[in-house]
N, C-alpha and C. Protein backbone atom coordinates (compact mmCIF):
# COMPACT_ATOMS: atom_id res chain seq x y z
N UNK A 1 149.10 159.80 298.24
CA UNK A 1 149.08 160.72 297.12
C UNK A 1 150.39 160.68 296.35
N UNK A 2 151.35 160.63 297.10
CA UNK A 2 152.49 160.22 296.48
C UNK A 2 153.00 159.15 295.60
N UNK A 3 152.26 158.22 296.03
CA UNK A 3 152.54 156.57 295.16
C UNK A 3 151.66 157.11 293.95
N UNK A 4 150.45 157.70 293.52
CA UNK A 4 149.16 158.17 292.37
C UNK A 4 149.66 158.69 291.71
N UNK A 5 151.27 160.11 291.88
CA UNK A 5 151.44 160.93 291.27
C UNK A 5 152.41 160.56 289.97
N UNK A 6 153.38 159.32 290.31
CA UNK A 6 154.00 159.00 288.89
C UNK A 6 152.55 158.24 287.71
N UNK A 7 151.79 157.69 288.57
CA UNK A 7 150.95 157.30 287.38
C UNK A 7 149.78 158.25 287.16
N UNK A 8 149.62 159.32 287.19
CA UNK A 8 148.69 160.07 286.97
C UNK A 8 149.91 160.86 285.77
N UNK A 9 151.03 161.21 286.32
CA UNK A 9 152.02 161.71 285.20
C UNK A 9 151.99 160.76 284.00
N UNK A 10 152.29 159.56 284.27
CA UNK A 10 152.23 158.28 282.93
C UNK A 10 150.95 158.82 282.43
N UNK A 11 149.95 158.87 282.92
CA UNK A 11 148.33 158.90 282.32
C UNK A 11 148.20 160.44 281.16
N UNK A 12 148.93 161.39 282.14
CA UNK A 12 148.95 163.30 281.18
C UNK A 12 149.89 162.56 280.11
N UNK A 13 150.87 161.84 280.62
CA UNK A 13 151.70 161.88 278.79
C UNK A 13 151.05 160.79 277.62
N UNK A 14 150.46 160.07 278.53
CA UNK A 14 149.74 158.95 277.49
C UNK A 14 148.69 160.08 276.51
N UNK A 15 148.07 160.14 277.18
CA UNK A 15 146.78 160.89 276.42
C UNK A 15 147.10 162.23 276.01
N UNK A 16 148.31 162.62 276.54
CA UNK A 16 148.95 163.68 275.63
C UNK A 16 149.27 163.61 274.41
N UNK A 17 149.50 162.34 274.54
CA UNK A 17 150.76 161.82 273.29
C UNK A 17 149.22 161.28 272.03
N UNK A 18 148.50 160.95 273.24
CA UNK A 18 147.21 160.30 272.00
C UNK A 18 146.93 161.28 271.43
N UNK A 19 146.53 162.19 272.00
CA UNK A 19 145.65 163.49 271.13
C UNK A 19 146.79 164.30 270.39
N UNK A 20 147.90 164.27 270.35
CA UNK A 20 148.84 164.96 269.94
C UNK A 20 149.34 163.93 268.68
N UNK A 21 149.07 162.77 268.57
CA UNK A 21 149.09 161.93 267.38
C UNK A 21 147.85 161.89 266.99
N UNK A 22 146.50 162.04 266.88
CA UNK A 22 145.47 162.04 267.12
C UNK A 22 145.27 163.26 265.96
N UNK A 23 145.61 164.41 266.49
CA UNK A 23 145.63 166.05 265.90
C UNK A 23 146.57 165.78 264.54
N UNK A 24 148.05 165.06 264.76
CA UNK A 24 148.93 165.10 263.80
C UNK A 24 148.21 164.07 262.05
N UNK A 25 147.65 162.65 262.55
CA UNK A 25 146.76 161.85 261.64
C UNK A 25 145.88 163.34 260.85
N UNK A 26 145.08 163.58 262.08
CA UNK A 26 143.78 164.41 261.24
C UNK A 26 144.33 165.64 260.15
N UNK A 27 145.28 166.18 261.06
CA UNK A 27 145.46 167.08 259.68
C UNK A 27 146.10 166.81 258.93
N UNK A 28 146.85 166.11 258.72
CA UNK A 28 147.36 165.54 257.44
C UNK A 28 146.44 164.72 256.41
N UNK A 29 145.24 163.95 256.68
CA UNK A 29 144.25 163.38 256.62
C UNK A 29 143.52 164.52 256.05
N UNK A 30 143.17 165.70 256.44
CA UNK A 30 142.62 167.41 255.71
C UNK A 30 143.45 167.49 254.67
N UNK A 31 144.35 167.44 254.65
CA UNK A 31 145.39 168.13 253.66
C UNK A 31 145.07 167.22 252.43
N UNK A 32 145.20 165.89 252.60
CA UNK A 32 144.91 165.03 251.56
C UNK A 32 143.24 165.10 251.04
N UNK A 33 142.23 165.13 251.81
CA UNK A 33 140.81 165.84 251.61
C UNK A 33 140.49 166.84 250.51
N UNK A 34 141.62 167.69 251.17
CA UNK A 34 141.68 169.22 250.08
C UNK A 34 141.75 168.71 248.71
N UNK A 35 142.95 168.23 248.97
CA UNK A 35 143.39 167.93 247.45
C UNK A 35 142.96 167.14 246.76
N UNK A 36 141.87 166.38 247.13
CA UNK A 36 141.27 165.24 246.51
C UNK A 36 140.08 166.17 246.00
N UNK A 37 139.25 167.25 247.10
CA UNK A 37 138.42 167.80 247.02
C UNK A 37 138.27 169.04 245.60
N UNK A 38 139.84 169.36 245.55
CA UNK A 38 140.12 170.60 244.53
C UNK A 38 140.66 169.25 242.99
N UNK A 39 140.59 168.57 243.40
CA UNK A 39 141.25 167.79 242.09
C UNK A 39 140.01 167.73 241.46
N UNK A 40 139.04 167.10 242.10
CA UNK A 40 137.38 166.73 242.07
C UNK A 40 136.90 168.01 241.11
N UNK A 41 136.94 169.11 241.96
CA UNK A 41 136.65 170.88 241.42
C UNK A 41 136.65 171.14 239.54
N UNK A 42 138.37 170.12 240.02
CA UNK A 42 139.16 170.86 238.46
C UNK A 42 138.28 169.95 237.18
N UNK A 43 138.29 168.94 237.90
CA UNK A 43 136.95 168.07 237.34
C UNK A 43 135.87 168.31 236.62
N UNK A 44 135.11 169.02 237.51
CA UNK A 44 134.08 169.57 237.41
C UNK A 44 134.21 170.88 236.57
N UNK A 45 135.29 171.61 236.16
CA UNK A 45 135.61 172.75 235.38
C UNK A 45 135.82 172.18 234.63
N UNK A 46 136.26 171.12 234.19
CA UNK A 46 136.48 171.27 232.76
C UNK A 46 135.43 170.14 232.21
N UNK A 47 134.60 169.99 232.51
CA UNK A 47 133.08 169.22 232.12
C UNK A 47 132.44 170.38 231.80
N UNK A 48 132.04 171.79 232.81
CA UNK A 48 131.37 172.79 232.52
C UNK A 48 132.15 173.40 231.45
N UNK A 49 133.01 173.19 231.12
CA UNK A 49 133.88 174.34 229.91
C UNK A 49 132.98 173.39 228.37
N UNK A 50 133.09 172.23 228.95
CA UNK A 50 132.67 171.46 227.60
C UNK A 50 131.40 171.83 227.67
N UNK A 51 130.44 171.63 228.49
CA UNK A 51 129.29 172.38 228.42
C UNK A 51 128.87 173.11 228.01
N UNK A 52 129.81 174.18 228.16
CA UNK A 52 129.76 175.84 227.48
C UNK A 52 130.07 175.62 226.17
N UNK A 53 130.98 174.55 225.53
CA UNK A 53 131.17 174.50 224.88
C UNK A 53 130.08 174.38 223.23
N UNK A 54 129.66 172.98 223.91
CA UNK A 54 128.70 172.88 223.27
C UNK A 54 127.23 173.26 222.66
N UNK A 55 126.97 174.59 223.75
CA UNK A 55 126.13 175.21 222.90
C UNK A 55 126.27 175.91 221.84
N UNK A 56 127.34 176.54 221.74
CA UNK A 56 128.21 177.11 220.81
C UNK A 56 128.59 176.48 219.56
N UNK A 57 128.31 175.19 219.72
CA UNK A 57 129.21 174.17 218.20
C UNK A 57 127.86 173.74 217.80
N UNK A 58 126.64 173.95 218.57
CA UNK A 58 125.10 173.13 217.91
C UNK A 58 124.96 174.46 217.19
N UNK A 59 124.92 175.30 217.78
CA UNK A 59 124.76 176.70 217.35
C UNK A 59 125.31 176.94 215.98
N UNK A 60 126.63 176.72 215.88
CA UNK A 60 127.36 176.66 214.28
C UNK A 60 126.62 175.77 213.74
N UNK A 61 126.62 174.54 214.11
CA UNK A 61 125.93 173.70 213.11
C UNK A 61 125.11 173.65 212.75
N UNK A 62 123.97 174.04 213.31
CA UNK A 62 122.63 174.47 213.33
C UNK A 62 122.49 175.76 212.10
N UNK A 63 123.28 176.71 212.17
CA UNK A 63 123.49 177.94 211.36
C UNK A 63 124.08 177.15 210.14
N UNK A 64 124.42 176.42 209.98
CA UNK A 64 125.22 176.14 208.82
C UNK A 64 124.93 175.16 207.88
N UNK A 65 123.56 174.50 208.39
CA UNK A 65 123.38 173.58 207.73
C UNK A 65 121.67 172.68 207.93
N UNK A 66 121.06 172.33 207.28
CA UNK A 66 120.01 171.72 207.40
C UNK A 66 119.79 170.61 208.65
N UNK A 67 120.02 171.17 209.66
CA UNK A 67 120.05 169.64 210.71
C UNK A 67 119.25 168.66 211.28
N UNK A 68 119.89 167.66 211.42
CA UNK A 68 119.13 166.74 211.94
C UNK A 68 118.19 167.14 213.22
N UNK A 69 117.06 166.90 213.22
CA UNK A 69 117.11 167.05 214.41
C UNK A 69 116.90 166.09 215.64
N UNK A 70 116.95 165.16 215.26
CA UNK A 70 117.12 164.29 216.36
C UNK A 70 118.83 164.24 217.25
N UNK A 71 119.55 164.17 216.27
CA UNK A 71 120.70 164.70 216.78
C UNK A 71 120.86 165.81 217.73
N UNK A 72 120.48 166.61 217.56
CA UNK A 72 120.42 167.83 218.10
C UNK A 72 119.98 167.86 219.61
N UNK A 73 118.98 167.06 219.18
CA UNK A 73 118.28 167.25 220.57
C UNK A 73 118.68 165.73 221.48
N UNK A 74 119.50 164.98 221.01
CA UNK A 74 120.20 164.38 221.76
C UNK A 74 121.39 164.90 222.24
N UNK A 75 122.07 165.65 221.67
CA UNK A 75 122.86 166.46 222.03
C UNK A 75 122.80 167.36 223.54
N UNK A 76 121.47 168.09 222.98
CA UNK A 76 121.22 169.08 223.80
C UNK A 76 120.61 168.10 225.21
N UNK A 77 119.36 167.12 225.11
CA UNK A 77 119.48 165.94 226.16
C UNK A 77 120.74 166.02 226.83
N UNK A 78 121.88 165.49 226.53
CA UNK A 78 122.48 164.85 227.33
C UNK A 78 123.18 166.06 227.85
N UNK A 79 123.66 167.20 227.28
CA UNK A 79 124.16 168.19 228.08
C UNK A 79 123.13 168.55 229.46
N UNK A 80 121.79 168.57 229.48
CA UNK A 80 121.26 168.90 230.47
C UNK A 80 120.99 167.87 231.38
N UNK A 81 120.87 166.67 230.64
CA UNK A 81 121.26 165.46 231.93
C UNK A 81 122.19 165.69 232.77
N UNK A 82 123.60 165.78 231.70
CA UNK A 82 125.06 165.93 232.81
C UNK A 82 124.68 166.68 233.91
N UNK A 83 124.55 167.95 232.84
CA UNK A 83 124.66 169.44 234.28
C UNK A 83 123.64 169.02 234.94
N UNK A 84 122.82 168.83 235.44
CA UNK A 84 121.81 168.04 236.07
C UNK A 84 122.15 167.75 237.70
N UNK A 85 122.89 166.57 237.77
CA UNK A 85 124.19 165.88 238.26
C UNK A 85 125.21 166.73 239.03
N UNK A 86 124.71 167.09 240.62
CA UNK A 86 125.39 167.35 241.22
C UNK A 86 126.09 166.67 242.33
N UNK A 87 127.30 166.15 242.32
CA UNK A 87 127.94 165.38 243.70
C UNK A 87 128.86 165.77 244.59
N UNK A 88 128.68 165.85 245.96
CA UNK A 88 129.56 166.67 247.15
C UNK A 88 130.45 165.33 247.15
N UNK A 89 131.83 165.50 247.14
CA UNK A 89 132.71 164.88 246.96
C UNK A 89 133.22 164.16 248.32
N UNK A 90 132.56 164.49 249.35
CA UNK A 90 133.26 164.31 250.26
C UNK A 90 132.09 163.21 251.26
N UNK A 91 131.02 162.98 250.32
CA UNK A 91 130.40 162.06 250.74
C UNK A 91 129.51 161.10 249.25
N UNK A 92 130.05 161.03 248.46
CA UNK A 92 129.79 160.30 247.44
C UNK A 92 129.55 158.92 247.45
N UNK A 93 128.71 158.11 247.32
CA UNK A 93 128.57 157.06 247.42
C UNK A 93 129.26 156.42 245.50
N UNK A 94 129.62 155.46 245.49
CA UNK A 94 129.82 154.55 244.13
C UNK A 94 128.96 154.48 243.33
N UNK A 95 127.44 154.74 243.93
CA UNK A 95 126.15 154.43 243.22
C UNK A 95 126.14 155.91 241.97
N UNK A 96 126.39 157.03 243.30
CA UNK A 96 126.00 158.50 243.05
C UNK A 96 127.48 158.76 241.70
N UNK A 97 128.73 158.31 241.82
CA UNK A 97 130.10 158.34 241.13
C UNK A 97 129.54 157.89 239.66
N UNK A 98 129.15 156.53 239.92
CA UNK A 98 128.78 155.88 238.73
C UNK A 98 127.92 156.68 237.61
N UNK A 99 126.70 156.94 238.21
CA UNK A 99 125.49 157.68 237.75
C UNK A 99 126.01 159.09 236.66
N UNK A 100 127.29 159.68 238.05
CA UNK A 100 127.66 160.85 237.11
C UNK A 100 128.40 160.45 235.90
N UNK A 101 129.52 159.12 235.71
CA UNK A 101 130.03 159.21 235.06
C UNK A 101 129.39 158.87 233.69
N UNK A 102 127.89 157.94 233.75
CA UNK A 102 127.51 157.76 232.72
C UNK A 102 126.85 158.45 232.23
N UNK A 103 125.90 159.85 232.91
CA UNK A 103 126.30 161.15 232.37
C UNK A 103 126.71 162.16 231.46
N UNK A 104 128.20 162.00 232.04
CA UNK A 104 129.19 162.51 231.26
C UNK A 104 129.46 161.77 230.22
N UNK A 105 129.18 160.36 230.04
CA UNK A 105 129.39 159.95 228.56
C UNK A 105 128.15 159.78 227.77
N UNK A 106 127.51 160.32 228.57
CA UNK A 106 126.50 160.61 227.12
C UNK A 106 126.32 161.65 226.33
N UNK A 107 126.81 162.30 226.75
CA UNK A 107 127.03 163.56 226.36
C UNK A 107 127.95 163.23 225.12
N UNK A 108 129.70 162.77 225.65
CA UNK A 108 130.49 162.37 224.89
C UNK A 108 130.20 161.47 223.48
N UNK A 109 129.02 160.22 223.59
CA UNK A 109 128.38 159.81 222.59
C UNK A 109 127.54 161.08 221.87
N UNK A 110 126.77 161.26 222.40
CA UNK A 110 126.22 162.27 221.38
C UNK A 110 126.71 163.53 220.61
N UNK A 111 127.84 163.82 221.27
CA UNK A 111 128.50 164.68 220.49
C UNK A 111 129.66 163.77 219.08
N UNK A 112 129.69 162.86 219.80
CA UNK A 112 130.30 162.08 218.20
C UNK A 112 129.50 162.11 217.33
N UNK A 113 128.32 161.69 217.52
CA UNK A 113 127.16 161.96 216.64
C UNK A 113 126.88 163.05 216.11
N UNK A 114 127.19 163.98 216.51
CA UNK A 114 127.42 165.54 216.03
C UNK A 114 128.19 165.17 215.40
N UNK A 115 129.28 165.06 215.61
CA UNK A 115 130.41 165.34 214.43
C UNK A 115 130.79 164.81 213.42
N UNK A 116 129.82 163.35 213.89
CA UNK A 116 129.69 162.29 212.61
C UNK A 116 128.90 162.86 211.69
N UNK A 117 127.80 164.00 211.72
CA UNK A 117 126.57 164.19 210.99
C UNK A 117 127.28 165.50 210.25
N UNK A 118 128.17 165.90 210.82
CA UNK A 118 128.67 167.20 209.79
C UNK A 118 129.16 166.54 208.88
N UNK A 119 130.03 165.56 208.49
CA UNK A 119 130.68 165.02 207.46
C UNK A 119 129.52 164.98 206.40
N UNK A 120 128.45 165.19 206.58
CA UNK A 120 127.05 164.75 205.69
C UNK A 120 127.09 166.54 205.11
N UNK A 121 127.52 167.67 205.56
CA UNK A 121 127.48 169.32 205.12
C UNK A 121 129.38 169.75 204.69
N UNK A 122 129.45 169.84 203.80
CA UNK A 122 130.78 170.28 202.72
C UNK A 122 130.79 171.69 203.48
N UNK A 123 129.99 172.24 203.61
CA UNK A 123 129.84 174.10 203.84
C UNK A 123 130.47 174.24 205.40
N UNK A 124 130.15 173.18 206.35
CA UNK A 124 130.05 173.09 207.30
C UNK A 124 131.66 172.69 208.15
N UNK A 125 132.18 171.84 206.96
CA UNK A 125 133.79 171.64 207.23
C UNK A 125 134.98 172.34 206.83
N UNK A 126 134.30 173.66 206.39
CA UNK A 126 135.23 174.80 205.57
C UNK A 126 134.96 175.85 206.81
N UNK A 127 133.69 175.66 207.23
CA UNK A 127 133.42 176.78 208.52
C UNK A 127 134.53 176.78 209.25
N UNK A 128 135.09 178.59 209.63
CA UNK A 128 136.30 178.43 210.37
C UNK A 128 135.76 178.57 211.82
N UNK A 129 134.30 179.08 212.12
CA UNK A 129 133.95 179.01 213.44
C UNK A 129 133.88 177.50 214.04
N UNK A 130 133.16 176.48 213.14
CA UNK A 130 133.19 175.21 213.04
C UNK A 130 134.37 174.85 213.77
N UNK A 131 135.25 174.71 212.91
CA UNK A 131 136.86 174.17 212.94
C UNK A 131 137.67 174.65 214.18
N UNK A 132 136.76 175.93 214.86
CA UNK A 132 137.96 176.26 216.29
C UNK A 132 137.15 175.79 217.25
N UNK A 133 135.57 175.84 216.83
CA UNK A 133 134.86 174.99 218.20
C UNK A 133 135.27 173.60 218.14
N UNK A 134 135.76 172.99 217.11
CA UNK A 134 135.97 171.42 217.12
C UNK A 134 137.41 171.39 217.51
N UNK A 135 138.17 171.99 217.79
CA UNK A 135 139.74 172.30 217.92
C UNK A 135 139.54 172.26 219.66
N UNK A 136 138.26 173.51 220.10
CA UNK A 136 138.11 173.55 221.40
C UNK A 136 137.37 172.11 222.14
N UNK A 137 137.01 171.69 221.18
CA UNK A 137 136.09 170.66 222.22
C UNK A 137 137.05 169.51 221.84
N UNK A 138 137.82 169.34 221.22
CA UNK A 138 138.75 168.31 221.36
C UNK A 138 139.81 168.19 222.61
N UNK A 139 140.60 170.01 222.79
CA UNK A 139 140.87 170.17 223.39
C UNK A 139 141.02 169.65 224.89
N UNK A 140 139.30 170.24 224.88
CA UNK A 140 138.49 169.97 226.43
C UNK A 140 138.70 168.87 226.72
N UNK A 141 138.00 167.66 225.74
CA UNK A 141 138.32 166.28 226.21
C UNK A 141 139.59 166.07 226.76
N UNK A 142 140.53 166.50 226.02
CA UNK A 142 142.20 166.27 226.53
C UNK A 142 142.18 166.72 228.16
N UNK A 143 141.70 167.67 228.39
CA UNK A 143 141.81 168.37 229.66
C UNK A 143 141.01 167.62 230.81
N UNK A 144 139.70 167.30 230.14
CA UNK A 144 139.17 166.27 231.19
C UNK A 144 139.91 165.13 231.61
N UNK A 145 140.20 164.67 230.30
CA UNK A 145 141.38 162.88 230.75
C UNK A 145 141.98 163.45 231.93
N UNK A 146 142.42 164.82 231.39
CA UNK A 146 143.86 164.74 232.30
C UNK A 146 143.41 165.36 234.06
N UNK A 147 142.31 165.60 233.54
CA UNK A 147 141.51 166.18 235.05
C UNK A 147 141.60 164.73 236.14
N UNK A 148 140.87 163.80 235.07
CA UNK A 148 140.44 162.51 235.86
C UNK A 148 141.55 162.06 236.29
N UNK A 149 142.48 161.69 235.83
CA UNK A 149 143.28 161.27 235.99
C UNK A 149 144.49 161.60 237.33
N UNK A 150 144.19 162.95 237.17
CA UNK A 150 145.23 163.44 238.55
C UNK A 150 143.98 163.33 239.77
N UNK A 151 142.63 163.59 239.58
CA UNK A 151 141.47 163.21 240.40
C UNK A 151 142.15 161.62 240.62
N UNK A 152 142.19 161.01 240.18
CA UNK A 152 142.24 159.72 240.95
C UNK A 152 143.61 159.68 241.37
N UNK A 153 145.10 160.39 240.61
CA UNK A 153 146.35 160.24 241.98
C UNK A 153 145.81 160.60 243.02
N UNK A 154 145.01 161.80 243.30
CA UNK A 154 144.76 162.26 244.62
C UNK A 154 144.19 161.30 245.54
N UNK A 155 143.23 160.80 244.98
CA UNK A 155 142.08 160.15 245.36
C UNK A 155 142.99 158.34 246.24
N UNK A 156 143.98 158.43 245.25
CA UNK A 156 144.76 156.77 245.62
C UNK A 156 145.49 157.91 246.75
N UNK A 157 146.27 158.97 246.79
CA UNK A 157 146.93 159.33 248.05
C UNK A 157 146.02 159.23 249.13
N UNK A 158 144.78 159.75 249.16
CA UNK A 158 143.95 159.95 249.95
C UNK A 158 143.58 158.53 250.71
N UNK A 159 143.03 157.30 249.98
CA UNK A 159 142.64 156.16 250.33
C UNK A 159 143.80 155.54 250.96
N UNK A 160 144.93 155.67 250.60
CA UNK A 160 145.64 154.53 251.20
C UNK A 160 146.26 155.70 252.16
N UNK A 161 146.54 156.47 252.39
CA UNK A 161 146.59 157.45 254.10
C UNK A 161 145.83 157.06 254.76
N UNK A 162 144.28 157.18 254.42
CA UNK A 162 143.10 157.33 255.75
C UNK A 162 142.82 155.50 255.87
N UNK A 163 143.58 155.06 255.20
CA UNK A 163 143.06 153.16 255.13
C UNK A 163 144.27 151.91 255.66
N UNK A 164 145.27 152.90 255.37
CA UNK A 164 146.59 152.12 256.18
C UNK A 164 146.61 152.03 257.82
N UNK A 165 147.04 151.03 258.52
CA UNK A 165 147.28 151.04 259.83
C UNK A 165 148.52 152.13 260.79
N UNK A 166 148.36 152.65 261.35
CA UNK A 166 147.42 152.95 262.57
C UNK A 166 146.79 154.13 262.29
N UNK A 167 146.22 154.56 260.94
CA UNK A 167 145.65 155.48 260.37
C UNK A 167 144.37 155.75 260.93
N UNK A 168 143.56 154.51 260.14
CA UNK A 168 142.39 154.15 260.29
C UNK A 168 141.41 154.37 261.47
N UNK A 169 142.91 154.26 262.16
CA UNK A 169 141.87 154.01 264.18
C UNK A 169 141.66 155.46 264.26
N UNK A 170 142.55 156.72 263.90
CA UNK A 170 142.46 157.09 263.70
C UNK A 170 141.37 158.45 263.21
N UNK A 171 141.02 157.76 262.34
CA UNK A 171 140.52 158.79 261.28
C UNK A 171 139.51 158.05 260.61
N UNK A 172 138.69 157.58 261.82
CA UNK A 172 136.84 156.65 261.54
C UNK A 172 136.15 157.78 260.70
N UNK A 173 136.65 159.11 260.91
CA UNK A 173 135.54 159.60 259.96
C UNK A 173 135.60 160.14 258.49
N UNK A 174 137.01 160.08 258.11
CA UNK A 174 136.93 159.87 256.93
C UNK A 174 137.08 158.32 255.95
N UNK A 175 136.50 158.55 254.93
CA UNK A 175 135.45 157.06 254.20
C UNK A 175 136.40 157.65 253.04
N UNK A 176 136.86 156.32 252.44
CA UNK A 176 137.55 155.50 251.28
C UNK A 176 136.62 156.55 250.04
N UNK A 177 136.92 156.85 249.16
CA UNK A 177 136.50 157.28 248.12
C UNK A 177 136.71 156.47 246.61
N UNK A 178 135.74 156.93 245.95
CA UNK A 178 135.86 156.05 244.48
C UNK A 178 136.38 156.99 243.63
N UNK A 179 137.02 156.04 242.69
CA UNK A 179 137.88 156.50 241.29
C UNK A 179 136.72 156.62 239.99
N UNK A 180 137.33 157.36 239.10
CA UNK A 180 136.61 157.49 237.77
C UNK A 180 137.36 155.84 237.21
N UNK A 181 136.44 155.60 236.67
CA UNK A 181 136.64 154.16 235.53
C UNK A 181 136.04 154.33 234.44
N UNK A 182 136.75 153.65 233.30
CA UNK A 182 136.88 153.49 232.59
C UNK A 182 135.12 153.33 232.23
N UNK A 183 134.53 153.36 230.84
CA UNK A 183 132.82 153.07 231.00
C UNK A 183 132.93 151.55 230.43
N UNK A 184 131.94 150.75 230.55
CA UNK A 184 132.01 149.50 230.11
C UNK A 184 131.98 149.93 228.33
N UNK A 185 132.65 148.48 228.06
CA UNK A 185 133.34 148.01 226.83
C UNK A 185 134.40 149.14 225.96
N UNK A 186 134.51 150.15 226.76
CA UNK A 186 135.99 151.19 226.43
C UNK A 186 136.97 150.61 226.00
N UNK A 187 137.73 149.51 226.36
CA UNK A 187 138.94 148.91 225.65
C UNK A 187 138.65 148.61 224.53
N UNK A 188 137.39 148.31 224.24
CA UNK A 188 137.05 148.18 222.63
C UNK A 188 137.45 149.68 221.56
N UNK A 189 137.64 149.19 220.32
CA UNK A 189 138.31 150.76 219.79
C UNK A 189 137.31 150.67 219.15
N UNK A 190 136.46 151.99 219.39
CA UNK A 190 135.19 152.59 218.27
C UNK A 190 135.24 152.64 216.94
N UNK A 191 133.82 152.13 216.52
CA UNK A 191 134.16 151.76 214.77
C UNK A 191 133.07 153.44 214.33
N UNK A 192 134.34 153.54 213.33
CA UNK A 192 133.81 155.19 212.97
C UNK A 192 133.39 154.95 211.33
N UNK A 193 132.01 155.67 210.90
CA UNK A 193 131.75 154.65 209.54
C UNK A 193 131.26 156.55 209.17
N UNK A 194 131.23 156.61 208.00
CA UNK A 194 130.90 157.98 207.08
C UNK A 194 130.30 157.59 205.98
């Protein structure tokens, strides 16, 4: 019993030491979760603000002017597509990421189209309700960039923690996450015609 007892001691500090590095990975590994998870959130707030937004600016335009209505109801389409589109962040597949983001830019197309079609109403570009919903929804966009954008610092802290060595062995159960990108042919600069 005596010769067992230094290696049964080696054995309590080994697996001490595992689960005690083990515990230290995981929560730090949470911490980065969170913040990927609340970056995601802020995300998602300021898509719904534009949301809100936009019933409010069809609404002016609509009041103010003879409208199209095909416009309109592309408009209103793609807002209820977006909101539509719900994704738990913490198990998102690339397929499910993708889906939302094209989504969200349809929305973004069709509201250019809105705003391309007011230039067609004089009454409509003097409107001062007009002019603060278009002030706000410009805004918003700004706020989303900047949503996405710290969404994906988080998102790169997050991946390369839970994906670096001796992380990984680690922390099998948290999965690599995807970034917002860019939509295809975006580097192209939009041709705006009146």
């Amino acid at each position: 019993m005596k010769k067992a007892l230094p290696i049964i001691i080696v054995l309590v500090v080994l697996i001490g030491g595992y689960f005690m590095l083990s515990m230290n990975y995981n929560n730090s590994a949470l911490g980065h979760k969170q913040a990927t998870d609340k970056s995601w959130a802020d995300v998602q707030s300021a898509y719904q603000r534009r949301n809100d937004l936009i019933g409010n600016l069809v609404n002016t335009v609509k009041g103010a002017a003879d409208f199209e209505k095909s416009t309109l109801e592309a408009v209103v389409s793609a807002r209820a597509k977006a909101t539509s589109i719900n994704i738990d962040p913490s198990n998102v597949t690339p397929e499910q990421f993708q889906e939302f983001q094209k989504a969200q830019s349809g929305v973004s197309s069709a509201l250019g189209r809105l705003l391309m079609v007011t230039e067609n109403y004089p009454d409509l570009k003097t409107n001062q309700n007009f002019l603060k919903l278009q002030d706000e929804l410009a805004s918003t966009e700004n706020q989303i960039l900047t949503q996405r954008t710290r969404f994906n610092d988080a998102v790169a802290v997050y991946n390369s923690y839970v994906l670096k060595v001796p992380n990984k062995f680690f922390l099998s159960d948290y999965k690599e996450r995807p970034y917002f990108q860019a939509e295809a042919g975006a580097e192209k600069a939009p041709e705006v015609k009146f």
